[in-house]
C-alpha atoms as a PDB file:
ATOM      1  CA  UNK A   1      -5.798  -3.050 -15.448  1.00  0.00           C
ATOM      2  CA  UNK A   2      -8.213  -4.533 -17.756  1.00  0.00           C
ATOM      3  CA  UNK A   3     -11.016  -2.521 -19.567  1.00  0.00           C
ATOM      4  CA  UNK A   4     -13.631  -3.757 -17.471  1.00  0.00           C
ATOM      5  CA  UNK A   5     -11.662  -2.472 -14.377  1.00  0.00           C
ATOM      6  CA  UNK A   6     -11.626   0.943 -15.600  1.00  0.00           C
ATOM      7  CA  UNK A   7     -15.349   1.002 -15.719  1.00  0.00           C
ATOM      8  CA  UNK A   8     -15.167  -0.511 -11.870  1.00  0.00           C
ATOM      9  CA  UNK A   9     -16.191   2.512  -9.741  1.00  0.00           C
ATOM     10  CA  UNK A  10     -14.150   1.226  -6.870  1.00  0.00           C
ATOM     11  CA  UNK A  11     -11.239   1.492  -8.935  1.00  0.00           C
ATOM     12  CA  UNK A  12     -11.715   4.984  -9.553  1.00  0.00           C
ATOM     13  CA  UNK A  13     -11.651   5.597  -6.096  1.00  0.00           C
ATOM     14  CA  UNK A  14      -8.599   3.365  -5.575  1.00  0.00           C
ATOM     15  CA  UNK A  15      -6.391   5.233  -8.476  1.00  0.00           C
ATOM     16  CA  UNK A  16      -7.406   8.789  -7.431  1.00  0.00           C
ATOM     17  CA  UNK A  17      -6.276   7.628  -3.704  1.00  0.00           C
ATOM     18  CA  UNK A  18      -3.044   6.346  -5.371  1.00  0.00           C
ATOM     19  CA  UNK A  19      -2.756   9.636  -6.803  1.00  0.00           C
ATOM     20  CA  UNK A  20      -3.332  12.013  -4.078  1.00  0.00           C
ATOM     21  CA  UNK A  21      -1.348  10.054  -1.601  1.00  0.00           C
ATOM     22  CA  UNK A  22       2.600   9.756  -2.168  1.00  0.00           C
ATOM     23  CA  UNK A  23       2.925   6.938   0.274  1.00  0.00           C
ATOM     24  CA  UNK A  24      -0.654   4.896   0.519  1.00  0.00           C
ATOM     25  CA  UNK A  25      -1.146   1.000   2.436  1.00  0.00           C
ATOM     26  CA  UNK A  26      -3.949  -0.511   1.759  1.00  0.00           C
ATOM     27  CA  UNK A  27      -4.082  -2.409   4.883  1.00  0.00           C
ATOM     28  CA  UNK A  28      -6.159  -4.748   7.290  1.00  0.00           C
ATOM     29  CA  UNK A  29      -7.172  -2.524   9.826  1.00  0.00           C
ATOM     30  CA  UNK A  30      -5.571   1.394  10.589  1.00  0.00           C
ATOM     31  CA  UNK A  31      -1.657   2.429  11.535  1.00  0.00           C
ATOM     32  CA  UNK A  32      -2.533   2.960  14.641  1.00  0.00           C
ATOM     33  CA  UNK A  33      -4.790  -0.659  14.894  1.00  0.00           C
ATOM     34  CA  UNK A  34      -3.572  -2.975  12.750  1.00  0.00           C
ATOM     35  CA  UNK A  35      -5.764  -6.179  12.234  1.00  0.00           C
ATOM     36  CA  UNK A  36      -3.752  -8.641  10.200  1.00  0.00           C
ATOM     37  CA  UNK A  37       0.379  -9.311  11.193  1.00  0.00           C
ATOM     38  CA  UNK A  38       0.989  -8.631   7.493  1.00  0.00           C
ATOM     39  CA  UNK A  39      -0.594  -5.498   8.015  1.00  0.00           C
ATOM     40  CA  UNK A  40       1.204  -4.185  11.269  1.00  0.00           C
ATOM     41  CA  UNK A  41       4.639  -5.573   9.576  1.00  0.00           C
ATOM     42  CA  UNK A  42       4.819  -2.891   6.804  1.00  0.00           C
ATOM     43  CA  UNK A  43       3.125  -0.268   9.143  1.00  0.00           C
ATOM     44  CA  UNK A  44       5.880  -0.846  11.486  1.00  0.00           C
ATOM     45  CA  UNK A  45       8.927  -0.839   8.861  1.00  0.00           C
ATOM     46  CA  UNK A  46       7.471   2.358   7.374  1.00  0.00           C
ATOM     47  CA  UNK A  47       6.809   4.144  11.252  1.00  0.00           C
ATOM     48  CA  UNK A  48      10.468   2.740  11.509  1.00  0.00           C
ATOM     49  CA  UNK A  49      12.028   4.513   8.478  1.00  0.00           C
ATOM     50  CA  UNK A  50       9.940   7.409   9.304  1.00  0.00           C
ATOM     51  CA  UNK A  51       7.347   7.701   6.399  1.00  0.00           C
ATOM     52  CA  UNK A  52       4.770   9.698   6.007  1.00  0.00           C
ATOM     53  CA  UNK A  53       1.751   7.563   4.586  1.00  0.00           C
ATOM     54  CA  UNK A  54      -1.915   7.057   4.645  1.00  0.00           C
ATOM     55  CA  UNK A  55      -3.339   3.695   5.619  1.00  0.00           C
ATOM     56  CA  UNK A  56      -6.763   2.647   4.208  1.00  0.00           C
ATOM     57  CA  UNK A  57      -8.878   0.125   5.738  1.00  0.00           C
ATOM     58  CA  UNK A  58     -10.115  -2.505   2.940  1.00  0.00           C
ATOM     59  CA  UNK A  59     -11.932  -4.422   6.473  1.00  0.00           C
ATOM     60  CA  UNK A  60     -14.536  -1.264   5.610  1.00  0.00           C
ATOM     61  CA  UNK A  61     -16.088  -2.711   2.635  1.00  0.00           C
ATOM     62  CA  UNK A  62     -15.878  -6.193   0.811  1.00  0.00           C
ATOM     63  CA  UNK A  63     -16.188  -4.158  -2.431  1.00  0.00           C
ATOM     64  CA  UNK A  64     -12.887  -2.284  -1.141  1.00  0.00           C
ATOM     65  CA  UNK A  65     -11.492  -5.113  -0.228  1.00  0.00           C
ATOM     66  CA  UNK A  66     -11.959  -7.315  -3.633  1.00  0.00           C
ATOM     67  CA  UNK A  67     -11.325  -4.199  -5.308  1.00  0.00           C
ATOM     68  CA  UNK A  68      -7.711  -3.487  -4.373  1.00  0.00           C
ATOM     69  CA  UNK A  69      -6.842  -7.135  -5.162  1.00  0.00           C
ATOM     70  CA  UNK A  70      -7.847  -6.928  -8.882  1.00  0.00           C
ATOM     71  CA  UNK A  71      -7.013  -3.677  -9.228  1.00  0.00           C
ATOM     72  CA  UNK A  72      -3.335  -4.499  -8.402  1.00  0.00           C
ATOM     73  CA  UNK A  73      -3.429  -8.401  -9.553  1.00  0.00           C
ATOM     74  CA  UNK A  74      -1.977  -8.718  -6.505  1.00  0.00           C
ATOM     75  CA  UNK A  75      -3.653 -11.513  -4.371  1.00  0.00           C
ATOM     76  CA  UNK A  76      -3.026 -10.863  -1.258  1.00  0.00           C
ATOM     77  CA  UNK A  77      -3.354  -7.615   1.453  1.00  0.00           C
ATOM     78  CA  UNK A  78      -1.902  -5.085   2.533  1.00  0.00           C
ATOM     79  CA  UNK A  79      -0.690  -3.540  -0.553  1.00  0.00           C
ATOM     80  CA  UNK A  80       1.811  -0.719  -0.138  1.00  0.00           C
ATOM     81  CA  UNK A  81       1.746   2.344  -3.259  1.00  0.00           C
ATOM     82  CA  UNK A  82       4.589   5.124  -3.647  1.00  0.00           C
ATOM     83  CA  UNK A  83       4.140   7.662  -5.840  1.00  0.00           C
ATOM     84  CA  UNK A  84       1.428   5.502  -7.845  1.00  0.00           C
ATOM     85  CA  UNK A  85       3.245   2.716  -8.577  1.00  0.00           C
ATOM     86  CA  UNK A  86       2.705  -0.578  -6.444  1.00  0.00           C
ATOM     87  CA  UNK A  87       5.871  -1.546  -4.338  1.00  0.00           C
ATOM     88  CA  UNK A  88       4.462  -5.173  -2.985  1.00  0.00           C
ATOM     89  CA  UNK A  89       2.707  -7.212  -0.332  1.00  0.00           C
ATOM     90  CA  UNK A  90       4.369  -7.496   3.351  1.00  0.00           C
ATOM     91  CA  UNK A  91       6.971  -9.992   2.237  1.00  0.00           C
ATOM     92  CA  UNK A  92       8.315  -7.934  -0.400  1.00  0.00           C
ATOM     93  CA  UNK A  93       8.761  -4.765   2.026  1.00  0.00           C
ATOM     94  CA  UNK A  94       9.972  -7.134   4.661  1.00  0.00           C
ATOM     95  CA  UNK A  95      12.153  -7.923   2.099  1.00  0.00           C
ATOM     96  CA  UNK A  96      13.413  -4.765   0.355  1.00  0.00           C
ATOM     97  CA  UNK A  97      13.332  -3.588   4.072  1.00  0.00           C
ATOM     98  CA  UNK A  98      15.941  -6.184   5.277  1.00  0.00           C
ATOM     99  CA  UNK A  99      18.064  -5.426   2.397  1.00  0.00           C
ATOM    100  CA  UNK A 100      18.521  -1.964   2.263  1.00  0.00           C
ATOM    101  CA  UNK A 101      16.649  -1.507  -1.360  1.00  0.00           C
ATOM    102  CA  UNK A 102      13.153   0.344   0.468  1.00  0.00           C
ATOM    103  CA  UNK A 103      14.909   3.280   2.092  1.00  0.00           C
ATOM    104  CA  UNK A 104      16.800   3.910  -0.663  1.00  0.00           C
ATOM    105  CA  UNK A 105      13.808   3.298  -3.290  1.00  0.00           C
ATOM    106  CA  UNK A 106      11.830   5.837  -0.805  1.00  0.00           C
ATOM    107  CA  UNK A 107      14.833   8.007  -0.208  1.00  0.00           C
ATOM    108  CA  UNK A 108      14.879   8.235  -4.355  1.00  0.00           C
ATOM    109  CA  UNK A 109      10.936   8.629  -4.399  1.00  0.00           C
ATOM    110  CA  UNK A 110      11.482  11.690  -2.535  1.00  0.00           C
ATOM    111  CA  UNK A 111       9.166  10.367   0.143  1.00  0.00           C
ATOM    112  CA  UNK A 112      11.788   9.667   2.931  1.00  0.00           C
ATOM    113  CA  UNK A 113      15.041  12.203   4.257  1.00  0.00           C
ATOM    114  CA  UNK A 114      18.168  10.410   2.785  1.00  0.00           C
END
């Protein structure tokens, strides 16, 4: 995160949501009303594996929205956090998910029963 980020307000609220939350999405819509197919791809894997996360709706502000995408340097949404550190986009967790690597990178997060 650059030095000018840290002074971005929106990033504050971004890395003390990545703190509080073990398991956060930043997402296109909410869990329960996904808006995007990304989106409703990594809230189904994680309902799948049983996770216990918050989803945040970046649809709720363009500030939010453009915010999580430089804060990360990660282009694209949703955006999926464990234990502050960010895991990927939809077609890494597809990924990781397929292979085996996200329930046991969860599992060893302590955020998912082994």
């Amino acid at each position: 995160m650059t030095d000018a980020a840290a002074q971005n307000p929106v990033h504050d609220w971004i890395s003390k949501s990545v703190a509080e939350n073990p398991v956060i999405l930043f997402m296109k819509g909410v869990p329960e009303e996904p808006r995007c197919g990304f989106s409703s791809v990594v809230v189904q894997i994680l309902d799948h594996l049983g996770v216990d996360f918050v989803g945040v709706d970046v649809l709720q502000s363009d500030a939010l929205r453009e915010g999580i995408k430089s804060y990360s340097d990660w282009p694209t949404i949703p955006q999926l956090y464990v234990k502050g550190e960010f895991v990927g986009g939809a077609d890494i967790v597809r990924e990781m998910f397929q292979n085996g690597e996200l329930k046991t990178f969860l599992a060893e997060q302590g955020v998912l029963a082994a």
